[in-house]
PDB file of N, CA and C in Angstrom:
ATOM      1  N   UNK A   1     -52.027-256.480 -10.493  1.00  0.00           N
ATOM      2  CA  UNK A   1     -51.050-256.499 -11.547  1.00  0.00           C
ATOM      3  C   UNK A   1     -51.733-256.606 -12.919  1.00  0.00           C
ATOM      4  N   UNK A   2     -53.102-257.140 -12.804  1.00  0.00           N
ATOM      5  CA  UNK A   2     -53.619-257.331 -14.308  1.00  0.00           C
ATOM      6  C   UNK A   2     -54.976-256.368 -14.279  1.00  0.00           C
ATOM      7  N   UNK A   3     -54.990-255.654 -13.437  1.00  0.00           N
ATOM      8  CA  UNK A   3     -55.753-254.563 -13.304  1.00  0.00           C
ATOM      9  C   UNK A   3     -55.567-253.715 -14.999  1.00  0.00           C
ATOM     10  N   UNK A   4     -54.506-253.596 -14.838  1.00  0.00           N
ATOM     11  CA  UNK A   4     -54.555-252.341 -16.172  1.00  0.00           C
ATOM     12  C   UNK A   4     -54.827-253.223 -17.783  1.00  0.00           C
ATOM     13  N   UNK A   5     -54.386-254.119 -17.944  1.00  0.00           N
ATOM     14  CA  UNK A   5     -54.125-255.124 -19.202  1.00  0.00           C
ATOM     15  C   UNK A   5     -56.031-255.506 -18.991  1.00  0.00           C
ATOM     16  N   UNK A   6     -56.619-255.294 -17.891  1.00  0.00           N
ATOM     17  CA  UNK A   6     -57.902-255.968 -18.370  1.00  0.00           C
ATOM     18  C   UNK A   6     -58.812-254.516 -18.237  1.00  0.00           C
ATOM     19  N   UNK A   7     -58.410-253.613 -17.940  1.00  0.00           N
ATOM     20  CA  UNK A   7     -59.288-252.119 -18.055  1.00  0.00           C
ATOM     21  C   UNK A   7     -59.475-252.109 -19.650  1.00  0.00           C
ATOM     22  N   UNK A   8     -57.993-252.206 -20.152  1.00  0.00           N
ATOM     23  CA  UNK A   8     -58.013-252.009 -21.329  1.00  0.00           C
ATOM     24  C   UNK A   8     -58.552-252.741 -22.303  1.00  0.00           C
ATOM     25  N   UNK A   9     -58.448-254.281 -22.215  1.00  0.00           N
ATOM     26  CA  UNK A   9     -59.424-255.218 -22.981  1.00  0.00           C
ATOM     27  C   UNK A   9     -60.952-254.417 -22.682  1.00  0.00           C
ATOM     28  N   UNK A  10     -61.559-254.295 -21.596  1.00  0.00           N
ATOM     29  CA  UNK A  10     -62.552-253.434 -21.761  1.00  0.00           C
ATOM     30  C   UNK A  10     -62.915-252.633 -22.411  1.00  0.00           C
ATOM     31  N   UNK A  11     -62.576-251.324 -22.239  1.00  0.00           N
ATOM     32  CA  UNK A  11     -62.477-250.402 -23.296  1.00  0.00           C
ATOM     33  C   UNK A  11     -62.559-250.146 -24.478  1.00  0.00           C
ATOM     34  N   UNK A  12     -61.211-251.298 -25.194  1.00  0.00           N
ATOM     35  CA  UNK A  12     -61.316-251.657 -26.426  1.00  0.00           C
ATOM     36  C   UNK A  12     -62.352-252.302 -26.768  1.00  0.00           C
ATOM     37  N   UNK A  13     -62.626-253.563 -26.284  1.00  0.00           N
ATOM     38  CA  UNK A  13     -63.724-254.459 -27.024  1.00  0.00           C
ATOM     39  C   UNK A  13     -65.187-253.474 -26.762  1.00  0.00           C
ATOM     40  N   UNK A  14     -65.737-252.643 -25.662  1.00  0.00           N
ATOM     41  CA  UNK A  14     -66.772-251.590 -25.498  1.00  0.00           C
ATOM     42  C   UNK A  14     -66.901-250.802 -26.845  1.00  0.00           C
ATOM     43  N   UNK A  15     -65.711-249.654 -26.863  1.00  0.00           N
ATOM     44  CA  UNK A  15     -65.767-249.002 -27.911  1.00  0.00           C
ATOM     45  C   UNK A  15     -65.873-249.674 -29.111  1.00  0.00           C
ATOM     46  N   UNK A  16     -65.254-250.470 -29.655  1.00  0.00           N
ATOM     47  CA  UNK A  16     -65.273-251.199 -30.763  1.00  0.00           C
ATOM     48  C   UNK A  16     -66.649-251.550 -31.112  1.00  0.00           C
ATOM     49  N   UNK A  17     -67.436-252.364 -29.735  1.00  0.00           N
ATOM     50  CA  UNK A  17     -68.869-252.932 -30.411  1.00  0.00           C
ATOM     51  C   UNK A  17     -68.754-253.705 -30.857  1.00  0.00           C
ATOM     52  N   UNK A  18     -67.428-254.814 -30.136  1.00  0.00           N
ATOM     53  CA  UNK A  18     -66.728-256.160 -31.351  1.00  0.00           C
ATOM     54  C   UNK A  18     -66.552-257.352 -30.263  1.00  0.00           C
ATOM     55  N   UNK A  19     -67.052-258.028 -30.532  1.00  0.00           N
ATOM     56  CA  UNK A  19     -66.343-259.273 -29.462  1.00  0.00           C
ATOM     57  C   UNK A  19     -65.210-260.218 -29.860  1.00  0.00           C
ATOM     58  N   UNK A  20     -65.016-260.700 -29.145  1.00  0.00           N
ATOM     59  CA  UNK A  20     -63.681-261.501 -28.893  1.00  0.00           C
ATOM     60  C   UNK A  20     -63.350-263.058 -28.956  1.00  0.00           C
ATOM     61  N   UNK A  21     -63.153-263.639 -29.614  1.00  0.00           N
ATOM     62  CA  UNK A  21     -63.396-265.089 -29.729  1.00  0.00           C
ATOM     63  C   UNK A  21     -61.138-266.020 -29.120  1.00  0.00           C
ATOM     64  N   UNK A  22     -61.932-266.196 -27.917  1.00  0.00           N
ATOM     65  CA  UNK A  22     -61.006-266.973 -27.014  1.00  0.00           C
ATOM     66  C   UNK A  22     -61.107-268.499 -27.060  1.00  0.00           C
ATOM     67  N   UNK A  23     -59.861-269.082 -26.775  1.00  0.00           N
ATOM     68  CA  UNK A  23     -59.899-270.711 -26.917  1.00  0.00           C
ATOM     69  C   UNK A  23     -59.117-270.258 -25.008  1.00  0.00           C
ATOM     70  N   UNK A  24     -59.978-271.451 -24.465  1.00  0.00           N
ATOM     71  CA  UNK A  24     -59.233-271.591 -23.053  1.00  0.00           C
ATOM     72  C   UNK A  24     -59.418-272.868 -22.254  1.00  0.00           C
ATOM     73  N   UNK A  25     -59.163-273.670 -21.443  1.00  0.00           N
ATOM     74  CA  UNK A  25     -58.839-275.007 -20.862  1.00  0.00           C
ATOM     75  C   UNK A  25     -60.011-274.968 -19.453  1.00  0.00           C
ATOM     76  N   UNK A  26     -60.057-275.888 -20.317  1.00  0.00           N
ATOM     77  CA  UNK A  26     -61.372-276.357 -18.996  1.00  0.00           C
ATOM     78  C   UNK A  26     -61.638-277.471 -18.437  1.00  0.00           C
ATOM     79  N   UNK A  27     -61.859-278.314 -17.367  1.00  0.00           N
ATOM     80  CA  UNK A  27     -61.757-279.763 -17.368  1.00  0.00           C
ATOM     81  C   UNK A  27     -60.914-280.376 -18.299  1.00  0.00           C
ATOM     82  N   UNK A  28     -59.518-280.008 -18.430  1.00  0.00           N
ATOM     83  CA  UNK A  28     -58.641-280.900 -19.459  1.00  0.00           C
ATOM     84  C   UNK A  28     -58.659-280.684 -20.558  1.00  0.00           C
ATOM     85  N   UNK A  29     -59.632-280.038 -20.987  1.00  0.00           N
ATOM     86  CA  UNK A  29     -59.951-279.799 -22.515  1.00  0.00           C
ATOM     87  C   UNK A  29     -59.728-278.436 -23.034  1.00  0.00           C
ATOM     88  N   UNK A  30     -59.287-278.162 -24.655  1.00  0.00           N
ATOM     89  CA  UNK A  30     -59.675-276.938 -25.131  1.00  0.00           C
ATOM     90  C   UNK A  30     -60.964-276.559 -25.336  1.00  0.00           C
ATOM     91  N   UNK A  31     -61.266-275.399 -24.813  1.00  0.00           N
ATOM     92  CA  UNK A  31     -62.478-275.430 -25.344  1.00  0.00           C
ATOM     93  C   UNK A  31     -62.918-273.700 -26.447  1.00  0.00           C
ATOM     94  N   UNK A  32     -63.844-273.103 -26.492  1.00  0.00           N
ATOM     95  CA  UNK A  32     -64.185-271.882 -27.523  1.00  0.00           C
ATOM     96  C   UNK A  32     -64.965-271.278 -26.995  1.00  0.00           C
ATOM     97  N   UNK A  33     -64.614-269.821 -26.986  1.00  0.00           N
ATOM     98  CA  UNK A  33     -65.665-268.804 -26.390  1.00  0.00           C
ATOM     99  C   UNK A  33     -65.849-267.662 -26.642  1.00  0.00           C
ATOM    100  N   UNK A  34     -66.834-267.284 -26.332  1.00  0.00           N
ATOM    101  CA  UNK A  34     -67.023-265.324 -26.803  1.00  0.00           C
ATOM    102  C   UNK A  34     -66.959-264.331 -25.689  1.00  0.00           C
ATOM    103  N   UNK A  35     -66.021-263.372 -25.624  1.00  0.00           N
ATOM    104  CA  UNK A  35     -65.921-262.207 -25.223  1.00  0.00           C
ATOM    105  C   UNK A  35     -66.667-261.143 -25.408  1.00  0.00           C
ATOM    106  N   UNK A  36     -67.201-260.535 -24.453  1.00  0.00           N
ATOM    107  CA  UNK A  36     -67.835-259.588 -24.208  1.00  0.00           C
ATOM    108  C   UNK A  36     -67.829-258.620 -23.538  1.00  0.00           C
ATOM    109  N   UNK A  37     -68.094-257.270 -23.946  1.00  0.00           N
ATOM    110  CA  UNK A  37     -68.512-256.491 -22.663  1.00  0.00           C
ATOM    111  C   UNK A  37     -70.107-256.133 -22.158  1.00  0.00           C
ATOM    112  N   UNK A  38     -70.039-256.133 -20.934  1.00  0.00           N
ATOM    113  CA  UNK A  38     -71.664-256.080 -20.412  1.00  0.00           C
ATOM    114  C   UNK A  38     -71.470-255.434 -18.752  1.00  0.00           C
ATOM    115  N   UNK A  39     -72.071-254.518 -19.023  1.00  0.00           N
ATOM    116  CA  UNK A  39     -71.898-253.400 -17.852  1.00  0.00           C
ATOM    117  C   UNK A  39     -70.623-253.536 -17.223  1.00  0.00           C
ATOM    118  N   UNK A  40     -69.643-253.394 -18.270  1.00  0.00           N
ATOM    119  CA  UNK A  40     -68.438-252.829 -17.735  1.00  0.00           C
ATOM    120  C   UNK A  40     -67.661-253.960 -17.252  1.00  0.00           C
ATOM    121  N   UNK A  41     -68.003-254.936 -17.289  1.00  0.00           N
ATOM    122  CA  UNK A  41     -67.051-256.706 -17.213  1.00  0.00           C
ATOM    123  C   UNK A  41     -67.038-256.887 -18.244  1.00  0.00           C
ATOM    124  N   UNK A  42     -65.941-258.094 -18.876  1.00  0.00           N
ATOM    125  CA  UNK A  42     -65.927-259.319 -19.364  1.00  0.00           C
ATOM    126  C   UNK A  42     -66.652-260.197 -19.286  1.00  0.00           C
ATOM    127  N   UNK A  43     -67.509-260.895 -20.208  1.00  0.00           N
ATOM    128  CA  UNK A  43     -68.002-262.186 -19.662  1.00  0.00           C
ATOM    129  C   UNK A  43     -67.883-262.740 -21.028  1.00  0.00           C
ATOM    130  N   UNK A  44     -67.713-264.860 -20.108  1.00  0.00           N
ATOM    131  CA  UNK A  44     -67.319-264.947 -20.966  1.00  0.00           C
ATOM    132  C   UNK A  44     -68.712-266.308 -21.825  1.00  0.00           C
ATOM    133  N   UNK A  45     -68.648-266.199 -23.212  1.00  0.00           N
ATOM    134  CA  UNK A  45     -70.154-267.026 -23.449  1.00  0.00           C
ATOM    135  C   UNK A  45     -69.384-268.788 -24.117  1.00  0.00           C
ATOM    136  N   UNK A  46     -69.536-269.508 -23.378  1.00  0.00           N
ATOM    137  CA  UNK A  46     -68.397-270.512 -23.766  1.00  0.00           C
ATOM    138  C   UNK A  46     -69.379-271.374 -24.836  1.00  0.00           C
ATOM    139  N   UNK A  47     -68.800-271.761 -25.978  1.00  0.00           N
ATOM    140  CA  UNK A  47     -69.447-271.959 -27.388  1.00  0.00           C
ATOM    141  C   UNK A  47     -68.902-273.865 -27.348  1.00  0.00           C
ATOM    142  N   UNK A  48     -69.557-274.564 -28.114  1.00  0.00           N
ATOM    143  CA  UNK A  48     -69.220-275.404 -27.948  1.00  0.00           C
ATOM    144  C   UNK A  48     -68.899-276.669 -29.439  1.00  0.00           C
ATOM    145  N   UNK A  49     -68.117-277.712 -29.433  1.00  0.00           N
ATOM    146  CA  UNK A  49     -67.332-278.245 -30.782  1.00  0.00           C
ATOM    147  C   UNK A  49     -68.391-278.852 -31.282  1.00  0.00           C
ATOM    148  N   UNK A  50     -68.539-279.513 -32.537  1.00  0.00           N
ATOM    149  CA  UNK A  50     -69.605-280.343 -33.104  1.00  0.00           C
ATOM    150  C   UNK A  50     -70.084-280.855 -32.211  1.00  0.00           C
ATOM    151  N   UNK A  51     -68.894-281.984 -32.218  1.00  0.00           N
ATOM    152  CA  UNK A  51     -68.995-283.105 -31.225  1.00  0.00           C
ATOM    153  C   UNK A  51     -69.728-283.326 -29.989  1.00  0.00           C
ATOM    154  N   UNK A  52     -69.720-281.800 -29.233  1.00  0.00           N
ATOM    155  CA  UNK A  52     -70.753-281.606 -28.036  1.00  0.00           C
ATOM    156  C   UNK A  52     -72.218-281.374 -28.147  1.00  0.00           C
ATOM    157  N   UNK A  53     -72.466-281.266 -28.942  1.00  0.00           N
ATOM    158  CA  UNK A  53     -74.169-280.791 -29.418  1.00  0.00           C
ATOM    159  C   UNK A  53     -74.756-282.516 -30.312  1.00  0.00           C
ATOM    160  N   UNK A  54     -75.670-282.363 -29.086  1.00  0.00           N
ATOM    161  CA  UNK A  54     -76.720-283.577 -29.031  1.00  0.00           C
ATOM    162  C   UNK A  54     -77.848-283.671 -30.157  1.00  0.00           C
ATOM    163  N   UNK A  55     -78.727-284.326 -30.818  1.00  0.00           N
ATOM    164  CA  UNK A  55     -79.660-284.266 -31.619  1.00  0.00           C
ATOM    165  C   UNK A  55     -80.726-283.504 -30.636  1.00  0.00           C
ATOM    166  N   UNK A  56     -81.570-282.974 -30.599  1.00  0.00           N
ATOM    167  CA  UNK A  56     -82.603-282.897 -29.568  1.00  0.00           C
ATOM    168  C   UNK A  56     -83.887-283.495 -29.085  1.00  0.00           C
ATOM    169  N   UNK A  57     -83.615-284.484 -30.934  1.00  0.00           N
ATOM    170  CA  UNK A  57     -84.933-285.157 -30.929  1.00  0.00           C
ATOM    171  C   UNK A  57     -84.437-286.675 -29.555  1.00  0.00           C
ATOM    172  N   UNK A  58     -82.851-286.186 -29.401  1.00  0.00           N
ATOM    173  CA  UNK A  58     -82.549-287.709 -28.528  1.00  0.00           C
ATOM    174  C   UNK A  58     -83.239-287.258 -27.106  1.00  0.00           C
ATOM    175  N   UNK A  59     -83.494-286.589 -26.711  1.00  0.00           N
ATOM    176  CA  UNK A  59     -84.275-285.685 -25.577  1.00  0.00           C
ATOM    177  C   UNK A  59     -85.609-285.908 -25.669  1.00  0.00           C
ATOM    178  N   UNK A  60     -86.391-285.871 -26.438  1.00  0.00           N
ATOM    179  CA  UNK A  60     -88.012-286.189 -26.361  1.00  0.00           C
ATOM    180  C   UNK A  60     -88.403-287.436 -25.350  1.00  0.00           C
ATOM    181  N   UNK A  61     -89.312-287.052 -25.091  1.00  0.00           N
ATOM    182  CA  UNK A  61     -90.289-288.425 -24.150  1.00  0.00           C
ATOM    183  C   UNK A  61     -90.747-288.984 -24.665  1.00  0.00           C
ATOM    184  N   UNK A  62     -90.763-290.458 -24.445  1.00  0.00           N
ATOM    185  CA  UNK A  62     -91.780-291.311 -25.339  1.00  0.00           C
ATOM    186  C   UNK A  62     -92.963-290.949 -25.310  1.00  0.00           C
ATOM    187  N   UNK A  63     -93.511-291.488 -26.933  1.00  0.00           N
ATOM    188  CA  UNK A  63     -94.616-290.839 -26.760  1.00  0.00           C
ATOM    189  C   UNK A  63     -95.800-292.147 -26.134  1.00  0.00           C
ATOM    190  N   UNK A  64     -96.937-291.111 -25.825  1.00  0.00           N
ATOM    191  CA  UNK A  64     -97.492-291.771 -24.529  1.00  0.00           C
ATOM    192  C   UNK A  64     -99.378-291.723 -24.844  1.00  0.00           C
ATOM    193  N   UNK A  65    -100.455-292.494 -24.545  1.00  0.00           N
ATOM    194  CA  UNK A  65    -101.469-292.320 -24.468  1.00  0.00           C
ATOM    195  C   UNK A  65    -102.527-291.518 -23.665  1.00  0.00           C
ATOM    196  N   UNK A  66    -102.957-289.993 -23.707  1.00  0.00           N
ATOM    197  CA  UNK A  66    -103.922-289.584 -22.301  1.00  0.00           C
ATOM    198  C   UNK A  66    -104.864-289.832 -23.352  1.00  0.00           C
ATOM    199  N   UNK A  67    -106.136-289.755 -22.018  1.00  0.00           N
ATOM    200  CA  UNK A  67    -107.715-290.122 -21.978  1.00  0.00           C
ATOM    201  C   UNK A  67    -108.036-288.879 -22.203  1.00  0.00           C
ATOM    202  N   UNK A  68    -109.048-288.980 -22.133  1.00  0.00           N
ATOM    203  CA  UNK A  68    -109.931-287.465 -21.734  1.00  0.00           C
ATOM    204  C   UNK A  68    -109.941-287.347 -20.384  1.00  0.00           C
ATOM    205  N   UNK A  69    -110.470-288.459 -20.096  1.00  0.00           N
ATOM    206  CA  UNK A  69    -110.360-288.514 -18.214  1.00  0.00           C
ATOM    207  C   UNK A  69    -108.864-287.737 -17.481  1.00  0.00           C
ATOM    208  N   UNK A  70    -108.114-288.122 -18.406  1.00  0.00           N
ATOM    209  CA  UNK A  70    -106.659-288.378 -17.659  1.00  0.00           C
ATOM    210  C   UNK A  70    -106.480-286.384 -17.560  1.00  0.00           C
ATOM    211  N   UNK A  71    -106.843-286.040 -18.607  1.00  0.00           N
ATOM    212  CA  UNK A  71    -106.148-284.707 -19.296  1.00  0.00           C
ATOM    213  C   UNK A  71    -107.113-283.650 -18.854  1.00  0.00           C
ATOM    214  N   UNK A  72    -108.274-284.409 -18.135  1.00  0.00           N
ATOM    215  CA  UNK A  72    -109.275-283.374 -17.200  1.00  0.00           C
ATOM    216  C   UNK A  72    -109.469-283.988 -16.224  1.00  0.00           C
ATOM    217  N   UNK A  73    -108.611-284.700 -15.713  1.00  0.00           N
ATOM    218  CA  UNK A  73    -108.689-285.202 -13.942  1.00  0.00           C
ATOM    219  C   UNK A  73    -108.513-283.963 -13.153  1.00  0.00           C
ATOM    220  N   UNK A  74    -107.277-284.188 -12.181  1.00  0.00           N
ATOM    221  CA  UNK A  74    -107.282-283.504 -11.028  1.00  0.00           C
ATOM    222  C   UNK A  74    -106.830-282.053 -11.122  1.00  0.00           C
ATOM    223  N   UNK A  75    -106.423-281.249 -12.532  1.00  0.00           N
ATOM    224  CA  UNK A  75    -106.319-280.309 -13.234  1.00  0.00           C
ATOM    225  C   UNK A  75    -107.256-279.418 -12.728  1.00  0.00           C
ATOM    226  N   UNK A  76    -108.387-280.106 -13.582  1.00  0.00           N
ATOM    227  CA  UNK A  76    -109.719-279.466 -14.059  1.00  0.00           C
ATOM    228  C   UNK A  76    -110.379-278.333 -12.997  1.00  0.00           C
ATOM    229  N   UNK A  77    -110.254-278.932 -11.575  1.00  0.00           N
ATOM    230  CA  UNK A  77    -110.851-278.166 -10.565  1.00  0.00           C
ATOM    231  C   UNK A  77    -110.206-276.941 -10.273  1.00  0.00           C
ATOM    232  N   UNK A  78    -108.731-277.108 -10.927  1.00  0.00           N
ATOM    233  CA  UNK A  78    -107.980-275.354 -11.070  1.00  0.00           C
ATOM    234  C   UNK A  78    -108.366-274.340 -11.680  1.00  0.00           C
ATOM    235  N   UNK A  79    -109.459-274.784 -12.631  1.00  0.00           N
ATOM    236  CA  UNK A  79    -109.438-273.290 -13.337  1.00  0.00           C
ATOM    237  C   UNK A  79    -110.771-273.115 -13.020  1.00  0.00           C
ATOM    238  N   UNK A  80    -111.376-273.617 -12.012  1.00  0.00           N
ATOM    239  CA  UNK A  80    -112.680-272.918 -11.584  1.00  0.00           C
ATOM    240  C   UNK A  80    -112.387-271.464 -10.543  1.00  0.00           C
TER     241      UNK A  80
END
């Protein structure tokens, strides 16, 4: 039944060379996304609110002390 209504979103957004910016429900939430065409599907690239995007520096590892020893231990014998 939605065969034809989504040929045509195809088509259009293909020819055009334009994408599509959709709001749709996900786990409870609204969320934001981009439309596309790519070999002849839809797909969809789901974008995300301020609020969801983390610092990255909160991701780093502490920083830490190597030796020389440490940083040519059991490595080292690989690149012979």
């Amino acid at each position: 039944m939605a065969a034809k209504p989504y040929r045509l979103l195809v088509q259009a957004l293909g020819r055009s060379s334009k994408v599509a910016i959709a709001k749709y429900a996900w786990s409870g939430r609204e969320r934001l996304g981009v439309l596309r065409v790519k070999d002849d599907v839809i797909v969809l690239h789901a974008m995300r609110w301020p609020d969801e995007i983390r610092d990255p520096t909160e991701l780093l590892p502490e920083p830490v002390e190597l030796t020389e020893d440490e940083i040519d231990g059991p490595m080292a014998s690989w690149t012979a």
